[in-house]
N, C-alpha and C. Protein backbone atom coordinates (compact mmCIF):
# COMPACT_ATOMS: atom_id res chain seq x y z
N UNK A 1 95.94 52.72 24.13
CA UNK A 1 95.31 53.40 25.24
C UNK A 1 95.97 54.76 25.47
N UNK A 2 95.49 55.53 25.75
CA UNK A 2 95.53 57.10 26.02
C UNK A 2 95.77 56.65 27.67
N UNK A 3 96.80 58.45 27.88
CA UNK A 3 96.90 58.35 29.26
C UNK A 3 96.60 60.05 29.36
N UNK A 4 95.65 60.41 30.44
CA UNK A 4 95.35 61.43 30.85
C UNK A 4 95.97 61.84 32.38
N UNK A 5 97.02 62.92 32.03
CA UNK A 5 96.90 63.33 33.70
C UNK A 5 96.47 64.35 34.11
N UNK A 6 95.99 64.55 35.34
CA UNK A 6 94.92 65.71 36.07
C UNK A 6 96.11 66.31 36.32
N UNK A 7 95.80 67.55 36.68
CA UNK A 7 96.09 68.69 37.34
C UNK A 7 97.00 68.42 38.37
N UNK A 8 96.78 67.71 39.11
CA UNK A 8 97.44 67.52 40.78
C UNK A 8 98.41 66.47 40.35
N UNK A 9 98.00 65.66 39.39
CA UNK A 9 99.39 64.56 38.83
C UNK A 9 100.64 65.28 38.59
N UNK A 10 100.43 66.38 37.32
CA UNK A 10 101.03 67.03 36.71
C UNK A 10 101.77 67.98 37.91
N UNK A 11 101.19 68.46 38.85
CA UNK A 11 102.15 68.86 40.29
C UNK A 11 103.16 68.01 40.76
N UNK A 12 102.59 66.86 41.01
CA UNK A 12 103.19 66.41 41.49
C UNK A 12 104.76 65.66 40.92
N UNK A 13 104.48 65.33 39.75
CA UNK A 13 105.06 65.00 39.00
C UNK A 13 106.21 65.88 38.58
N UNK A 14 106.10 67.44 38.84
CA UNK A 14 107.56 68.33 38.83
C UNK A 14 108.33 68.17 40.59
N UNK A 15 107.57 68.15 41.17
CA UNK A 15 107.66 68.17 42.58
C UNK A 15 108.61 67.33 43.17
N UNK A 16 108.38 65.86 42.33
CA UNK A 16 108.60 64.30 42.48
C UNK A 16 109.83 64.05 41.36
N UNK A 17 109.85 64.76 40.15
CA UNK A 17 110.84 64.55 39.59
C UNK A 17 110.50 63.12 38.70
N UNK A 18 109.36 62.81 38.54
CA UNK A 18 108.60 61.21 37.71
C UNK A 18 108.28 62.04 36.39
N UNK A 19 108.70 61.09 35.38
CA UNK A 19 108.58 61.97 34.22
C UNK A 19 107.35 60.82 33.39
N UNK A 20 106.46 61.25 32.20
CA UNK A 20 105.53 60.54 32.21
C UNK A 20 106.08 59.21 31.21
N UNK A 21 107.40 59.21 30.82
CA UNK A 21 107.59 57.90 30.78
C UNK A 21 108.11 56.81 31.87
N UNK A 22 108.31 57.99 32.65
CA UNK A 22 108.06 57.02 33.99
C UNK A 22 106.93 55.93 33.91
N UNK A 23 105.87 56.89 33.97
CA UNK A 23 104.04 56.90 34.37
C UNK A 23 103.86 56.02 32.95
N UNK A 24 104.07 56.23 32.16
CA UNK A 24 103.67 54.62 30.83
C UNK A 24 104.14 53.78 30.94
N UNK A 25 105.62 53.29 31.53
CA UNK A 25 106.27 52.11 31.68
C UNK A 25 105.50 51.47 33.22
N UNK A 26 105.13 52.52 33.91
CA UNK A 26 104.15 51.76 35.24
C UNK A 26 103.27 51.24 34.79
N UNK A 27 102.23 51.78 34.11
CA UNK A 27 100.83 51.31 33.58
C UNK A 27 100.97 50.06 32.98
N UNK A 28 102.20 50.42 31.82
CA UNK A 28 101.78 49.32 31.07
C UNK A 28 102.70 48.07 31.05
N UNK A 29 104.02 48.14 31.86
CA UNK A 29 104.72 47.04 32.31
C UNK A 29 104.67 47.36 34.23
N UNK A 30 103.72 47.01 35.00
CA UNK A 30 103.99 47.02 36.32
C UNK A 30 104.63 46.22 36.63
N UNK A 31 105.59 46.13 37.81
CA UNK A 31 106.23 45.01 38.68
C UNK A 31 105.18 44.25 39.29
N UNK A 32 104.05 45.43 39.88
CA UNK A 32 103.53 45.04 40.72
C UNK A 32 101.88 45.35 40.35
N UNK A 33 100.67 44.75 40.44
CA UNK A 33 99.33 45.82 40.85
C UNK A 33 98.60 45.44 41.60
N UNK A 34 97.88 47.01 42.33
CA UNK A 34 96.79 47.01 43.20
C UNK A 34 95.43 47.44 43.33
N UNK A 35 94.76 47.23 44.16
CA UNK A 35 93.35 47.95 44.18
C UNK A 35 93.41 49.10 44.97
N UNK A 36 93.01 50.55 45.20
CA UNK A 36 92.61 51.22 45.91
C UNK A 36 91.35 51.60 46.20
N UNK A 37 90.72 52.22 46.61
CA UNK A 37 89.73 52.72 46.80
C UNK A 37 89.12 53.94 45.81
N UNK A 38 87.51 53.52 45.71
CA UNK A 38 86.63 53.75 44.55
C UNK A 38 86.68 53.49 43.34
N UNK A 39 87.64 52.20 43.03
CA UNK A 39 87.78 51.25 41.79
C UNK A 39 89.03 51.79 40.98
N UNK A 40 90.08 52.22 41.85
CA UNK A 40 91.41 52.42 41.06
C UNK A 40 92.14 51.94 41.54
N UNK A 41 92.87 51.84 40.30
CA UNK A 41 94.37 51.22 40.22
C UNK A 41 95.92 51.63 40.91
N UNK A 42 96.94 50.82 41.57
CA UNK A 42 97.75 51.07 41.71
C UNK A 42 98.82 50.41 40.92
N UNK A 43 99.76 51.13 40.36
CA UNK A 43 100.95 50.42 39.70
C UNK A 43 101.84 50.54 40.51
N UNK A 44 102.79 49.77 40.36
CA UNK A 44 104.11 49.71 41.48
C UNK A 44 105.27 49.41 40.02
N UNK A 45 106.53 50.05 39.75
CA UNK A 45 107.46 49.64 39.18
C UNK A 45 109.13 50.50 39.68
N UNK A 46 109.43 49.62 39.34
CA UNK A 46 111.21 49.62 40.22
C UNK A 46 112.11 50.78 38.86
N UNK A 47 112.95 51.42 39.47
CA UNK A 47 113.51 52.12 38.73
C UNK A 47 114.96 52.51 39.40
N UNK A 48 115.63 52.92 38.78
CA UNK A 48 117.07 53.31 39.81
C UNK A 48 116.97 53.83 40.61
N UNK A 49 116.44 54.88 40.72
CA UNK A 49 116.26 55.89 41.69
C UNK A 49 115.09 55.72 43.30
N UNK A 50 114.64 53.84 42.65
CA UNK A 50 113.62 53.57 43.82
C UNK A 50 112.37 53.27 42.76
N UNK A 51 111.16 52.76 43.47
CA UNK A 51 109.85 52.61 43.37
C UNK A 51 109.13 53.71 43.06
N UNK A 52 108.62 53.41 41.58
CA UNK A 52 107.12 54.64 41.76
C UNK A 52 105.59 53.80 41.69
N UNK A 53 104.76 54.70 42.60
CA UNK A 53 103.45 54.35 42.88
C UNK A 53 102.63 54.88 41.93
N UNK A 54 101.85 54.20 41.07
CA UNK A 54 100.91 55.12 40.21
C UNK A 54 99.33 54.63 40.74
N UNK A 55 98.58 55.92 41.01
CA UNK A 55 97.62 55.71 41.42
C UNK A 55 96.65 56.35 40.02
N UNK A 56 95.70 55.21 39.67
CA UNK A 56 95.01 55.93 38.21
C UNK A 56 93.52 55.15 38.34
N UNK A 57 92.49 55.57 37.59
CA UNK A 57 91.45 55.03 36.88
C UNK A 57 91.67 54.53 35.55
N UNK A 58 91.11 53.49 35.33
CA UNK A 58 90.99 52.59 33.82
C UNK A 58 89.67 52.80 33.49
N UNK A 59 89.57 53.66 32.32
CA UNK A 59 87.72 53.84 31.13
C UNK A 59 88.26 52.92 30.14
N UNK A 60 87.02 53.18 29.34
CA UNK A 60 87.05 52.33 28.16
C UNK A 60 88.53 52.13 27.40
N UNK A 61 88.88 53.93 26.76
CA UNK A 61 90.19 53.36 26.12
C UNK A 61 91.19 54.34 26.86
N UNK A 62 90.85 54.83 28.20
CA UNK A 62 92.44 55.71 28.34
C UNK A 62 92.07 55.47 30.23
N UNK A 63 93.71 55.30 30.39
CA UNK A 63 93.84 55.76 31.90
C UNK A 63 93.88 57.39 32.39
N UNK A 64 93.28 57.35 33.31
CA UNK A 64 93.32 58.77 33.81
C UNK A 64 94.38 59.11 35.18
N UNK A 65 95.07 59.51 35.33
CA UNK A 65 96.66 58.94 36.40
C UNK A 65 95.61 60.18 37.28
N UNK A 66 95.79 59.95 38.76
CA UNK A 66 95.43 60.72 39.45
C UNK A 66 96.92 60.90 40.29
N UNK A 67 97.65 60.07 40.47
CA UNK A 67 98.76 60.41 41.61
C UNK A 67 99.96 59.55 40.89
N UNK A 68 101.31 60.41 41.13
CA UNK A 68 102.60 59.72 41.03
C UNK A 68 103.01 60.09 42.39
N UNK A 69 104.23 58.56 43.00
CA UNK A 69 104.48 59.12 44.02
C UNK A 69 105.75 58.13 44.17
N UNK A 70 107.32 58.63 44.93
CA UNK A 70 107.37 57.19 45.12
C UNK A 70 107.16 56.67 46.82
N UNK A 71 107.47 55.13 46.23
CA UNK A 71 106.97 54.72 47.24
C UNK A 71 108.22 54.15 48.32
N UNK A 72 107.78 54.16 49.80
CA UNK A 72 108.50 54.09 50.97
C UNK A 72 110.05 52.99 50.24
N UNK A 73 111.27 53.46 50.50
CA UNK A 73 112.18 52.78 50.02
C UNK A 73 112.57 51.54 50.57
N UNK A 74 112.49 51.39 52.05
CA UNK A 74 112.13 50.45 52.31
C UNK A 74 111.36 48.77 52.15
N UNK A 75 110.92 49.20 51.47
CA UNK A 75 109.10 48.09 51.17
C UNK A 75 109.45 47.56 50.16
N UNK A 76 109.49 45.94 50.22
CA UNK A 76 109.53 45.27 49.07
C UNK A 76 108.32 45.12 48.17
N UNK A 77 109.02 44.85 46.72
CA UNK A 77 107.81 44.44 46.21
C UNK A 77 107.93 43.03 45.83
């Protein structure tokens, strides 16, 4: 599977300091997954530095990552 990131990922992602093997080890080993809204995906996976949130669409053969983020440090998974 192919992974595509948009524009605003790729922001965020210098911003955030998530590097995209961050963003492949979410996809494709999550701790955690969710549903969001308009039929995408959330990944949740643990890392030293804390939790990252991957928010993406699944097509036929590639994810398309719309958001890296992490998530509240607090919050179990």
């Amino acid at each position: 599977m192919k992974i595509y990131l948009t524009k605003h990922t790729k922001e965020r992602m210098a911003l955030r300091k998530i590097t995209k093997d961050m963003i492949k080890s979410s996809i494709f080993a999550p701790d955690e997954v969710g549903y969001g809204y308009f039929g995408r995906s959330i990944a949740f996976k643990k890392f030293r530095n804390g939790v990252v949130k991957i928010i993406y669409l699944k097509e036929k053969d590639k994810h398309i990552i719309i958001s890296a983020i992490w998530h509240k440090k607090n919050k179990k998974l």
